[in-house]
N, C-alpha and C. Protein backbone atom coordinates (compact mmCIF):
# COMPACT_ATOMS: atom_id res chain seq x y z
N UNK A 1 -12.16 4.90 15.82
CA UNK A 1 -13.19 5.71 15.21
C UNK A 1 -12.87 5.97 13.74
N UNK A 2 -11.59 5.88 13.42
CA UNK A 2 -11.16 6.48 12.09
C UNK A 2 -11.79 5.14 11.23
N UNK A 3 -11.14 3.92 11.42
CA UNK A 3 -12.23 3.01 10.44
C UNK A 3 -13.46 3.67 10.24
N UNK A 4 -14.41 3.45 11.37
CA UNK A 4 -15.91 3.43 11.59
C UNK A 4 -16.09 4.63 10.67
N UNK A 5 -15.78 5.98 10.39
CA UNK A 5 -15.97 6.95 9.55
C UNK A 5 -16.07 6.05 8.17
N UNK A 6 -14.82 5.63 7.43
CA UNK A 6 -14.85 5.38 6.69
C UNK A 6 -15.47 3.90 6.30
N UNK A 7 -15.47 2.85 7.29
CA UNK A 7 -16.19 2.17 6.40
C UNK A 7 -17.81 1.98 6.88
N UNK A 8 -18.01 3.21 7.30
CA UNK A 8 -19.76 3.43 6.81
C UNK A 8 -19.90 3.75 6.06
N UNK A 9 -19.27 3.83 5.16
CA UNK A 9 -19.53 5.08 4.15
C UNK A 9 -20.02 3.85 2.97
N UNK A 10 -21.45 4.34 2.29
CA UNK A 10 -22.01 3.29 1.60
C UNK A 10 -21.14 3.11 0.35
N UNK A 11 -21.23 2.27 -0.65
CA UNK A 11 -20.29 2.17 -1.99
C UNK A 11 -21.62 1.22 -2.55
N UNK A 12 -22.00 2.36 -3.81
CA UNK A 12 -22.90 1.43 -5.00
C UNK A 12 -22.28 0.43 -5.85
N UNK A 13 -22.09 -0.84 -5.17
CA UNK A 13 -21.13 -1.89 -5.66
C UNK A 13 -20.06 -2.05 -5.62
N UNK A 14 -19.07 -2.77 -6.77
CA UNK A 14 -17.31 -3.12 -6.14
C UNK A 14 -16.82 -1.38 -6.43
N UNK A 15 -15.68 -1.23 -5.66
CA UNK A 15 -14.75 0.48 -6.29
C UNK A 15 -13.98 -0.23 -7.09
N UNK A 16 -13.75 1.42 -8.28
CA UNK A 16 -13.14 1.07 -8.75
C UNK A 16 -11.49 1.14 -8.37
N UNK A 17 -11.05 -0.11 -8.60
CA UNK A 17 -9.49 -0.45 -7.87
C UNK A 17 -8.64 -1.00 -8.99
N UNK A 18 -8.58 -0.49 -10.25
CA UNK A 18 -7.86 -1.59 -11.20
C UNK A 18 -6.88 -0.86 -11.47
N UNK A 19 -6.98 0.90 -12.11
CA UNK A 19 -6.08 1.80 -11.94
C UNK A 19 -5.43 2.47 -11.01
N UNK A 20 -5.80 2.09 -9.83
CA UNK A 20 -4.83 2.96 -8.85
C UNK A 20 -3.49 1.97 -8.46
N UNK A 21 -2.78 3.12 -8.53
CA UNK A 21 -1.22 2.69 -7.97
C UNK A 21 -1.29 2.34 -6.47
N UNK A 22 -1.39 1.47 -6.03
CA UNK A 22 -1.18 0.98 -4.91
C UNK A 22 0.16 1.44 -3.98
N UNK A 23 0.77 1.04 -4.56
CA UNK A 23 2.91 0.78 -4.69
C UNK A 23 2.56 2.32 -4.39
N UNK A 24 2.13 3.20 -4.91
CA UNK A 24 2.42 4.91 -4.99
C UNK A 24 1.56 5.48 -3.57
N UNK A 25 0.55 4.84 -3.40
CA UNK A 25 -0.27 5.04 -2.52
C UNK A 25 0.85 4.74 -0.94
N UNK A 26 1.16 3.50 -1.02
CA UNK A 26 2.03 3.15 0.26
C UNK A 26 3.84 3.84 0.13
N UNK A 27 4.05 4.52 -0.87
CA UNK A 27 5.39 4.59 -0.56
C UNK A 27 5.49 6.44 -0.89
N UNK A 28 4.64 7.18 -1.67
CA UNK A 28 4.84 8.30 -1.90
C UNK A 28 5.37 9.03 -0.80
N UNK A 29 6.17 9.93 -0.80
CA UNK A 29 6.32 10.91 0.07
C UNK A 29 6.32 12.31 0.05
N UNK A 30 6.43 13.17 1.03
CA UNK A 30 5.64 14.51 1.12
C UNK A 30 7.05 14.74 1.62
N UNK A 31 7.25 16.82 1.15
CA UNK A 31 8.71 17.32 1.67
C UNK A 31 9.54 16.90 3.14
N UNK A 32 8.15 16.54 3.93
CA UNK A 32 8.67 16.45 5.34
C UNK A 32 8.99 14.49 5.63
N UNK A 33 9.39 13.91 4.78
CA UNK A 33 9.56 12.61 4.72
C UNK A 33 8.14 11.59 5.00
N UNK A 34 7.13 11.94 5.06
CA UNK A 34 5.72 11.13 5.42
C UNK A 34 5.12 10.90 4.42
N UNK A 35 4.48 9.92 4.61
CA UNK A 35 3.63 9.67 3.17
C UNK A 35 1.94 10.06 3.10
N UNK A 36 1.25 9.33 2.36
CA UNK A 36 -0.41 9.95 2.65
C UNK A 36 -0.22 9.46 4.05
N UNK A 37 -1.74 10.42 4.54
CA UNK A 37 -2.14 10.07 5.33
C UNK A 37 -3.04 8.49 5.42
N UNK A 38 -3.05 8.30 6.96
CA UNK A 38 -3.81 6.76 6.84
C UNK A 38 -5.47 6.71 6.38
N UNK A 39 -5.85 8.13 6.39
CA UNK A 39 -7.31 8.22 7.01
C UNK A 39 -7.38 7.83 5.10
N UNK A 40 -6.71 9.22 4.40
CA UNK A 40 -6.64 9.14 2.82
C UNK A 40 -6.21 7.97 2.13
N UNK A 41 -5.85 6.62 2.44
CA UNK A 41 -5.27 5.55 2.60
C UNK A 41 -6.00 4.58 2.59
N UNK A 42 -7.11 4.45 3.64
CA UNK A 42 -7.88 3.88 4.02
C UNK A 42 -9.23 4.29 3.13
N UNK A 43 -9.06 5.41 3.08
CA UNK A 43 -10.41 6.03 2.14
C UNK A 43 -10.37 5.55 0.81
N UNK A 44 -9.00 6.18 -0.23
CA UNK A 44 -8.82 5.26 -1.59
C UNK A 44 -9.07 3.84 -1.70
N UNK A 45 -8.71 3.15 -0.85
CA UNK A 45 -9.30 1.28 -0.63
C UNK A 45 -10.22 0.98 -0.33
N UNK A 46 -11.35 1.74 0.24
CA UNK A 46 -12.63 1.83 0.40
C UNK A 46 -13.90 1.79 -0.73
N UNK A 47 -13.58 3.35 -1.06
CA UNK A 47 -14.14 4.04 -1.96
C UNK A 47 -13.45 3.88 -3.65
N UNK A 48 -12.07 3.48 -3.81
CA UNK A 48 -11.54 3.63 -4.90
C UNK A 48 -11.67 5.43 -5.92
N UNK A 49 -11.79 5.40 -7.15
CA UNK A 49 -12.06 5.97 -7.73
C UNK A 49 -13.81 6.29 -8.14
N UNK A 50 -14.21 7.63 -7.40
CA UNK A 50 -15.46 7.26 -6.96
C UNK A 50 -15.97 9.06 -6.93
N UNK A 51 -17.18 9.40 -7.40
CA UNK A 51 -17.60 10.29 -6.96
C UNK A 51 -18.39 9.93 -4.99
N UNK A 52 -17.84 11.10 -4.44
CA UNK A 52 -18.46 11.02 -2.89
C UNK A 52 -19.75 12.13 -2.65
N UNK A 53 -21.00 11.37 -2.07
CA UNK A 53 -21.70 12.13 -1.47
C UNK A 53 -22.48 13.41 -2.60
N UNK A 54 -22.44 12.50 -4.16
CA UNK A 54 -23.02 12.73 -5.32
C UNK A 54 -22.67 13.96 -6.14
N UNK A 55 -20.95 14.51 -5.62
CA UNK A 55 -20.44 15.89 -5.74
C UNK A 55 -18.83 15.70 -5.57
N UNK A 56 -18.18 15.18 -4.27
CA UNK A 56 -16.68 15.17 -4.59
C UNK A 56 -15.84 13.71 -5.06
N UNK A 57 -14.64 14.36 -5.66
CA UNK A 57 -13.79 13.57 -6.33
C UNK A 57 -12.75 13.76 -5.17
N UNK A 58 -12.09 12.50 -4.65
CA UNK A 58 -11.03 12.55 -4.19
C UNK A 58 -9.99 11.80 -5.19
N UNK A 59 -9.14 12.29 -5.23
CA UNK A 59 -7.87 12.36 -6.20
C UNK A 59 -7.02 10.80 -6.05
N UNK A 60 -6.51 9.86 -5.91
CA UNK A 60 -5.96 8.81 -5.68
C UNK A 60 -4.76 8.80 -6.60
N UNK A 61 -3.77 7.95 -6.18
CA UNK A 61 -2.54 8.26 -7.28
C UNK A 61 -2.92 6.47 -8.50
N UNK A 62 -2.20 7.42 -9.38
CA UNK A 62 -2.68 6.17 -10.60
C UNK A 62 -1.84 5.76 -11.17
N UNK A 63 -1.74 4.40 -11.73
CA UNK A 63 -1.12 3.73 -12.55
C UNK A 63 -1.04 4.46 -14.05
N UNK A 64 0.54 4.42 -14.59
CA UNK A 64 0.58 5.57 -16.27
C UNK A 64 -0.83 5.33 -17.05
N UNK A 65 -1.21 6.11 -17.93
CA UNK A 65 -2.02 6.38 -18.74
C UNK A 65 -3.20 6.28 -18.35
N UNK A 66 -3.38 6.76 -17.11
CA UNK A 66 -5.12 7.47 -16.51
C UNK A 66 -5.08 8.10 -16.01
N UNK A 67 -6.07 9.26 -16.25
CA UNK A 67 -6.27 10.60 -15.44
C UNK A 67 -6.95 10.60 -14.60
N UNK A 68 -7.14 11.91 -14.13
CA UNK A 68 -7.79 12.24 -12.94
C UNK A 68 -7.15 11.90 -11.54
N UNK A 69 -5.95 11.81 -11.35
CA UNK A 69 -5.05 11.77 -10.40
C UNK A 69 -4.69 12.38 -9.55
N UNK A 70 -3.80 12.00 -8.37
CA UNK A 70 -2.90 12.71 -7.57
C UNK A 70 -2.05 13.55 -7.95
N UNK A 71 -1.57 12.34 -9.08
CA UNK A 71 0.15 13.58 -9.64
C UNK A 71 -0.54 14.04 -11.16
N UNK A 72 -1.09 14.10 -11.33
CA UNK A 72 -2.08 14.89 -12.25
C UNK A 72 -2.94 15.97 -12.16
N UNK A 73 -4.30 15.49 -11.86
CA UNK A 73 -5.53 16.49 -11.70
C UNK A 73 -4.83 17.29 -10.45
N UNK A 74 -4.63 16.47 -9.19
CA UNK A 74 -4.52 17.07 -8.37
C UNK A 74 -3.68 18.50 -7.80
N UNK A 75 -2.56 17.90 -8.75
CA UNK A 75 -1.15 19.16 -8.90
C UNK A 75 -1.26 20.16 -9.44
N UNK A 76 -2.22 19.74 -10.84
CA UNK A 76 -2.43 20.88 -11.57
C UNK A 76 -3.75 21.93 -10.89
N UNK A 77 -4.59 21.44 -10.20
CA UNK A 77 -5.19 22.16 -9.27
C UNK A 77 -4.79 23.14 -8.04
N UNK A 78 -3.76 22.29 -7.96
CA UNK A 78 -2.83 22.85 -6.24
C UNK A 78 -2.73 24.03 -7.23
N UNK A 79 -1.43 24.20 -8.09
CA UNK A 79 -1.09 25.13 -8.92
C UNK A 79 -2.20 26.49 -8.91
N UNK A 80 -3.48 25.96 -9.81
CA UNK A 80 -4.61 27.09 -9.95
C UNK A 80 -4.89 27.61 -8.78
N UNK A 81 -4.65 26.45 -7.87
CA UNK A 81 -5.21 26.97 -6.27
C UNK A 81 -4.35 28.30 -5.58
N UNK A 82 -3.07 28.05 -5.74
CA UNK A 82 -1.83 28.90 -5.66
C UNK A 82 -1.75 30.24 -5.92
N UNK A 83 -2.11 29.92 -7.41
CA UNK A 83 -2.18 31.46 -8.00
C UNK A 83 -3.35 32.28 -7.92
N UNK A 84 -4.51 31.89 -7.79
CA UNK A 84 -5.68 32.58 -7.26
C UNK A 84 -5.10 33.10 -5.58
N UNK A 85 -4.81 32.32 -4.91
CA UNK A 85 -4.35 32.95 -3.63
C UNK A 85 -3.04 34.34 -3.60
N UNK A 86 -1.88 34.11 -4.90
CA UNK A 86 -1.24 35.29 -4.55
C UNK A 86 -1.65 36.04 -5.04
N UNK A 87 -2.90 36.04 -6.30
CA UNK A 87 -3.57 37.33 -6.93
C UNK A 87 -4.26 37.85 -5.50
N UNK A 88 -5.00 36.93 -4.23
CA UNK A 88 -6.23 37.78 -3.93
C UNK A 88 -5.38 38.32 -2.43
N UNK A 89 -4.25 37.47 -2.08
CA UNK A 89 -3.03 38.53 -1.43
C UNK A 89 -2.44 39.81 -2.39
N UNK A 90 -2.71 39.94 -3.55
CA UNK A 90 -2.06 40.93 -3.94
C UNK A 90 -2.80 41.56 -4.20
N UNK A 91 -4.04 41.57 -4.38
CA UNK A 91 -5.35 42.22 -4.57
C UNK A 91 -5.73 43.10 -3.34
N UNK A 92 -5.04 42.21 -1.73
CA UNK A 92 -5.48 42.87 -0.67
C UNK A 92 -7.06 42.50 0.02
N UNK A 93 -7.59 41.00 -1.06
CA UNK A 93 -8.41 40.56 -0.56
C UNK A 93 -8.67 39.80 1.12
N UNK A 94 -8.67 40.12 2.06
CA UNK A 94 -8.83 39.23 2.86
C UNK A 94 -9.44 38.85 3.09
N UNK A 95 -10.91 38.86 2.65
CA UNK A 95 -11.51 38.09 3.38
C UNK A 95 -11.42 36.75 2.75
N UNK A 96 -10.42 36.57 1.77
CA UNK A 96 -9.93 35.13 1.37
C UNK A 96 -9.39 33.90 2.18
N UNK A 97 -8.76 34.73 3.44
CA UNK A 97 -8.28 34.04 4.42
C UNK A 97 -9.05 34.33 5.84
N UNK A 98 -9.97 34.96 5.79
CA UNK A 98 -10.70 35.14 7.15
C UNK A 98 -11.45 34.50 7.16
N UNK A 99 -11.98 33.89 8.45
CA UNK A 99 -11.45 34.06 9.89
C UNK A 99 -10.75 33.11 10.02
N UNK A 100 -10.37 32.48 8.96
CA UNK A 100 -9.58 30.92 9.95
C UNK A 100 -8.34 30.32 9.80
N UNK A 101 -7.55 31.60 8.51
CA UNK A 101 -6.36 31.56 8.59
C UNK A 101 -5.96 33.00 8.25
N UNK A 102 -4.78 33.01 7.54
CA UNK A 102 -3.51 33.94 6.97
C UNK A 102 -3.44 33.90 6.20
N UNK A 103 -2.31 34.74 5.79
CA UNK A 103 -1.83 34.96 4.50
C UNK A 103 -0.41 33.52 4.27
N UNK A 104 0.32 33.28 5.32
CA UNK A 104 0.75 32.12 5.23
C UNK A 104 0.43 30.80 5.44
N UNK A 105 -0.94 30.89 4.93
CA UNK A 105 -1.45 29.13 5.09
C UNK A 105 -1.19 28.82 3.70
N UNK A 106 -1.58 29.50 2.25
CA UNK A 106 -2.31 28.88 0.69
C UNK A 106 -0.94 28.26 0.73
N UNK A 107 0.29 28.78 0.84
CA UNK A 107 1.29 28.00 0.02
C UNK A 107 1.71 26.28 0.79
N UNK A 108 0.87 26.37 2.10
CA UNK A 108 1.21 24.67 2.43
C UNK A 108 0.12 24.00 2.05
N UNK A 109 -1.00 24.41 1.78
CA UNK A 109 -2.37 24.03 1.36
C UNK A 109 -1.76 22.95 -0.07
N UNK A 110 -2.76 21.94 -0.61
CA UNK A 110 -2.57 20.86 -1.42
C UNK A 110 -3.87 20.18 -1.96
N UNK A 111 -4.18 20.21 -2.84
CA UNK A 111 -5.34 20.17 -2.95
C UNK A 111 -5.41 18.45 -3.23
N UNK A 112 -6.32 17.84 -2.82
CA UNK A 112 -6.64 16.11 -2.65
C UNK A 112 -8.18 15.94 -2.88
N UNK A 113 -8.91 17.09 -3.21
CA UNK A 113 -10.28 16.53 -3.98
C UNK A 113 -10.88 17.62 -3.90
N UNK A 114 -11.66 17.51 -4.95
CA UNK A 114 -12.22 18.61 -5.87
C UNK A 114 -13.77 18.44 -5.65
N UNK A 115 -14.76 19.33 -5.70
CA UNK A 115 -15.81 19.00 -6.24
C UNK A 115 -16.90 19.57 -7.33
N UNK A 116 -17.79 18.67 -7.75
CA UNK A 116 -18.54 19.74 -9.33
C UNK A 116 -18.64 21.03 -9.07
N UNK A 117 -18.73 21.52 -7.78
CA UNK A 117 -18.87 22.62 -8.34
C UNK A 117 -18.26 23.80 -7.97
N UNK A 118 -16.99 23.13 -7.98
CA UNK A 118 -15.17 24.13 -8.11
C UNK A 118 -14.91 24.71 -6.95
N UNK A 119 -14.97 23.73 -5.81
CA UNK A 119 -14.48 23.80 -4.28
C UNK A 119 -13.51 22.84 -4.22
N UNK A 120 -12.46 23.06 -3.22
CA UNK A 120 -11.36 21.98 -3.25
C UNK A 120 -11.29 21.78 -1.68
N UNK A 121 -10.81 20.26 -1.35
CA UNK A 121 -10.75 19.84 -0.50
C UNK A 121 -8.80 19.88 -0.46
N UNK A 122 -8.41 20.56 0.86
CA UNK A 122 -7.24 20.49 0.85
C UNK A 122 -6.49 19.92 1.99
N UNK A 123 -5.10 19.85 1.88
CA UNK A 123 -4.57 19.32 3.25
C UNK A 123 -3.30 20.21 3.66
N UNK A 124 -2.89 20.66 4.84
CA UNK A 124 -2.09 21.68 5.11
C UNK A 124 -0.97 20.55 5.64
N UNK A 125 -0.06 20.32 4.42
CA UNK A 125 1.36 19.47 4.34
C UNK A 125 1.73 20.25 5.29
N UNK A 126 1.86 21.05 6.26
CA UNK A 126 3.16 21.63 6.87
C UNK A 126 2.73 21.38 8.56
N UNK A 127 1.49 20.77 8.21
CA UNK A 127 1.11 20.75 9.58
C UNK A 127 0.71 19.26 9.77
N UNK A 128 1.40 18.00 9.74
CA UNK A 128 1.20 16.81 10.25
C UNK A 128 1.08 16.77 12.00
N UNK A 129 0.59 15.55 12.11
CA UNK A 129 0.40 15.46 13.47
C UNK A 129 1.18 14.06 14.02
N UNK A 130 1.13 13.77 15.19
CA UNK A 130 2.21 13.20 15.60
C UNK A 130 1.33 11.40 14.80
N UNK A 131 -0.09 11.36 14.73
CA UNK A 131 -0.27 10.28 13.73
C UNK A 131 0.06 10.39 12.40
N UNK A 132 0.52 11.35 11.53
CA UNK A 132 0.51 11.61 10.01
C UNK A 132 -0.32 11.89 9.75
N UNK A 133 -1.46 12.47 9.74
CA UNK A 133 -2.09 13.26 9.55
C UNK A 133 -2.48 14.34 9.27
N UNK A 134 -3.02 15.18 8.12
CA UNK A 134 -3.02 16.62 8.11
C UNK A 134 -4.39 17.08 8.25
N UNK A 135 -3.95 18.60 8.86
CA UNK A 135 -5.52 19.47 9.23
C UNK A 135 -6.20 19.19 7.03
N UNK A 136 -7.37 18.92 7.40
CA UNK A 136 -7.86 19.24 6.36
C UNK A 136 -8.81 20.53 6.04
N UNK A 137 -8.95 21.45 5.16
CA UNK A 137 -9.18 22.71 4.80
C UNK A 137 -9.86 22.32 2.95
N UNK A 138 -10.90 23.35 3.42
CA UNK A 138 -12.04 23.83 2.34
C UNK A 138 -12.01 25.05 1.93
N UNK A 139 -11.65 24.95 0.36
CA UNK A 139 -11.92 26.87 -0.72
C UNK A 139 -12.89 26.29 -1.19
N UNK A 140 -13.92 27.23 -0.53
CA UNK A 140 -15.03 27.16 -1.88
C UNK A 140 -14.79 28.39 -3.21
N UNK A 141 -15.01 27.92 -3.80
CA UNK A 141 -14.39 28.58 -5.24
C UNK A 141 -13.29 28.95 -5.38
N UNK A 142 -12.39 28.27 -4.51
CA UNK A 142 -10.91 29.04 -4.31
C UNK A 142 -10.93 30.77 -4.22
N UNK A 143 -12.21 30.75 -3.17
CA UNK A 143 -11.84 32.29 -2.50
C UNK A 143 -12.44 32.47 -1.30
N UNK A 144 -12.19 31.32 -0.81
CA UNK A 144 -12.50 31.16 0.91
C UNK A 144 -11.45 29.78 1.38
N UNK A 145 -11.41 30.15 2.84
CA UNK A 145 -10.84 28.70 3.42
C UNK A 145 -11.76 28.64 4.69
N UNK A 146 -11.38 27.51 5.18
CA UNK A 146 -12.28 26.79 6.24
C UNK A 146 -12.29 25.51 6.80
N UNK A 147 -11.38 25.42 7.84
CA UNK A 147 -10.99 24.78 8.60
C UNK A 147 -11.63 23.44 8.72
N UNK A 148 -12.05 22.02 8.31
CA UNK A 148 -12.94 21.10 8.28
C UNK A 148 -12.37 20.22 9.81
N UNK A 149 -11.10 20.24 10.14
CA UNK A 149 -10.90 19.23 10.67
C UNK A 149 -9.45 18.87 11.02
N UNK A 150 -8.57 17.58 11.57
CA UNK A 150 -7.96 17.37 11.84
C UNK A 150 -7.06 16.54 11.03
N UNK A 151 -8.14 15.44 10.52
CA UNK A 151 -7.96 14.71 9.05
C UNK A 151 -8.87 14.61 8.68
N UNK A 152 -8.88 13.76 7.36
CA UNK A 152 -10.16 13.59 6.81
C UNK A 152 -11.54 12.46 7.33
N UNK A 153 -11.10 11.88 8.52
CA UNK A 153 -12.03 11.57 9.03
C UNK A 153 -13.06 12.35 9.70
N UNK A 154 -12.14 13.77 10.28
CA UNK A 154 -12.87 14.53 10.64
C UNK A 154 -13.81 15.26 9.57
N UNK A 155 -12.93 15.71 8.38
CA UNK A 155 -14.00 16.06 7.70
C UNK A 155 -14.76 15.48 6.78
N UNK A 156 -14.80 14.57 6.96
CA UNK A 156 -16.10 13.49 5.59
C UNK A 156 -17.36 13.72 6.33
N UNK A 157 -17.85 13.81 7.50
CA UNK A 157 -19.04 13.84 8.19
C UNK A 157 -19.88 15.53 7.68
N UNK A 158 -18.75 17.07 7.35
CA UNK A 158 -18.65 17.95 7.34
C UNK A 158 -19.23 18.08 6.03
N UNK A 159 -18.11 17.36 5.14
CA UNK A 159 -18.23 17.04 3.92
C UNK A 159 -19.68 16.30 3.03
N UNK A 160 -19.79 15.73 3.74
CA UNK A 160 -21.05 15.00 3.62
C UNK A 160 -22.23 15.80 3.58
N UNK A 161 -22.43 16.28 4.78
CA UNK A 161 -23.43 17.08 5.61
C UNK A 161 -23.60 18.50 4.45
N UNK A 162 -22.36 19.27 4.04
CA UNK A 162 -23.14 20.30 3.17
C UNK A 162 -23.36 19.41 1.93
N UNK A 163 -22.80 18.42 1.17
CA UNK A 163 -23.14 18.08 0.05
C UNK A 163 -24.29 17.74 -0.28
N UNK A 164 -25.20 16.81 0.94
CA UNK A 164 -26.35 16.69 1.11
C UNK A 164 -27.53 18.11 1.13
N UNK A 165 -26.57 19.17 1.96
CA UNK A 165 -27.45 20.37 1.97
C UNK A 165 -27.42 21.44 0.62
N UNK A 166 -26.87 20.76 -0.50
CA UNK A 166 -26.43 21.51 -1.77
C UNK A 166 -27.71 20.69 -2.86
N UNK A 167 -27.12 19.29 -3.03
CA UNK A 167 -27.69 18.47 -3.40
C UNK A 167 -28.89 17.36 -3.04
N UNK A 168 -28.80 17.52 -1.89
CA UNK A 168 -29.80 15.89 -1.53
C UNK A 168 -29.25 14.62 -1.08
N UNK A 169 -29.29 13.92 -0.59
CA UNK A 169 -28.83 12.70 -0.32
C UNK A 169 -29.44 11.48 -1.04
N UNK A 170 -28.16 11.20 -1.48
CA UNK A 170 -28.87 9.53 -2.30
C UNK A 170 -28.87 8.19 -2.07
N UNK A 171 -28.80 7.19 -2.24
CA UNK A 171 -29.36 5.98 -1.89
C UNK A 171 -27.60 5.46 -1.64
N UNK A 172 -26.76 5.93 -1.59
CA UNK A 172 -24.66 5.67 -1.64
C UNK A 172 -24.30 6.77 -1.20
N UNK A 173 -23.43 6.51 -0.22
CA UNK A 173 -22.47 7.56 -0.06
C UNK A 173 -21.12 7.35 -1.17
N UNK A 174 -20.98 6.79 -1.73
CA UNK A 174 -20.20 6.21 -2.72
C UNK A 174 -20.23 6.17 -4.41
N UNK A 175 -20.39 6.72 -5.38
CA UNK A 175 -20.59 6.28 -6.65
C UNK A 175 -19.16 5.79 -7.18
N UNK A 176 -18.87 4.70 -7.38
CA UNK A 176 -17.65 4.27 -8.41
C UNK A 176 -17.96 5.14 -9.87
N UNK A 177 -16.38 5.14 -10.09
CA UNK A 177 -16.84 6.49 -11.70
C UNK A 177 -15.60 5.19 -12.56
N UNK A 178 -15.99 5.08 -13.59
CA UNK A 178 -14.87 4.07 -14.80
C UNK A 178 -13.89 5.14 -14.51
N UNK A 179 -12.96 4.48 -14.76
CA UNK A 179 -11.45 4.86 -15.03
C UNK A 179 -11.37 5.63 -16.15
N UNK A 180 -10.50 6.68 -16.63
CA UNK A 180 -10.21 8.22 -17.93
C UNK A 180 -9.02 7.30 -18.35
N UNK A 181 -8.91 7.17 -19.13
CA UNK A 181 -7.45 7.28 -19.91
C UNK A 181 -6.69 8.67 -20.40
N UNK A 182 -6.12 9.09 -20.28
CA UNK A 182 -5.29 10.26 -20.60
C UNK A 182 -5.71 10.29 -22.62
């Protein structure tokens, strides 16, 4: 089933595949010795560097001198993501984490795609599954979470489904975006 998610997924022509690190894609690793997941794996080779579903960016790792990355955009997001969470724990906000987690979920949270309009798609590193896999989790505005799924196969259908109900659905589930140079 995990293919079939992803390669329905339409693409308006070739992805773009010229800047991504491949080599980084298959060998990176995460604190707990694992690397991406397969679903996120399978998705970057698919889709490439690509707006999804006419709203999210998933992050891919890149070859030096282009942005919009894994070890780039993405980190520096985790970061913002981070510190909005110990302000709205220290604020005493909860309903930042209600109903579907804690106060100890933000710091395993990781953010792996963004979208226009400043929601992040995340993955809870601390919780792999016996495939490599992580639960995937949604902040909208980085002041909510919300449980999407198991991986991201589970949540692209989720994903999809409100982007369409934000925006509309268009003729691709896929837009290739040119490559940034730093």
């Amino acid at each position: 089933m995990a293919d079939e998610v992803i390669s329905a997924l339409t693409v308006n022509g070739p992805p773009t595949l010229g800047h991504i690190d491949f080599a980084a894609l298959d060998t990176f690793r995460f604190p707990d010795g694992g690397g991406f997941p397969d679903s996120y794996k399978a998705f970057v080779r698919h889709a490439g560097w690509a707006r999804s579903f006419g709203l999210w960016l998933v992050y891919p790792p890149l070859l030096p001198g282009y942005a919009d990355g894994w070890h780039g955009r993405a980190g520096n997001l985790t970061t913002r993501f981070h510190a909005a969470y110990v302000d709205g724990r220290d604020e005493g906000f909860d309903w930042m984490v209600d109903p579907d987690a804690d106060w100890s979920l933000p710091t395993s949270l990781h953010v792996f795609g963004w979208s226009e309009n400043g929601d992040a798609l995340l993955w809870d590193t601390s919780a792999r599954d016996a495939n490599g896999e992580f639960p995937v989790w949604e902040s909208r505005s980085l002041n909510s979470l919300h449980r999407l799924g198991d991986t991201l196969n589970d949540a692209l259908p989720l994903v999809r489904d409100r982007a369409v109900g934000l925006s509309g659905s268009g003729p691709y589930d896929i837009e290739p975006l040119p490559p940034s140079r730093l």
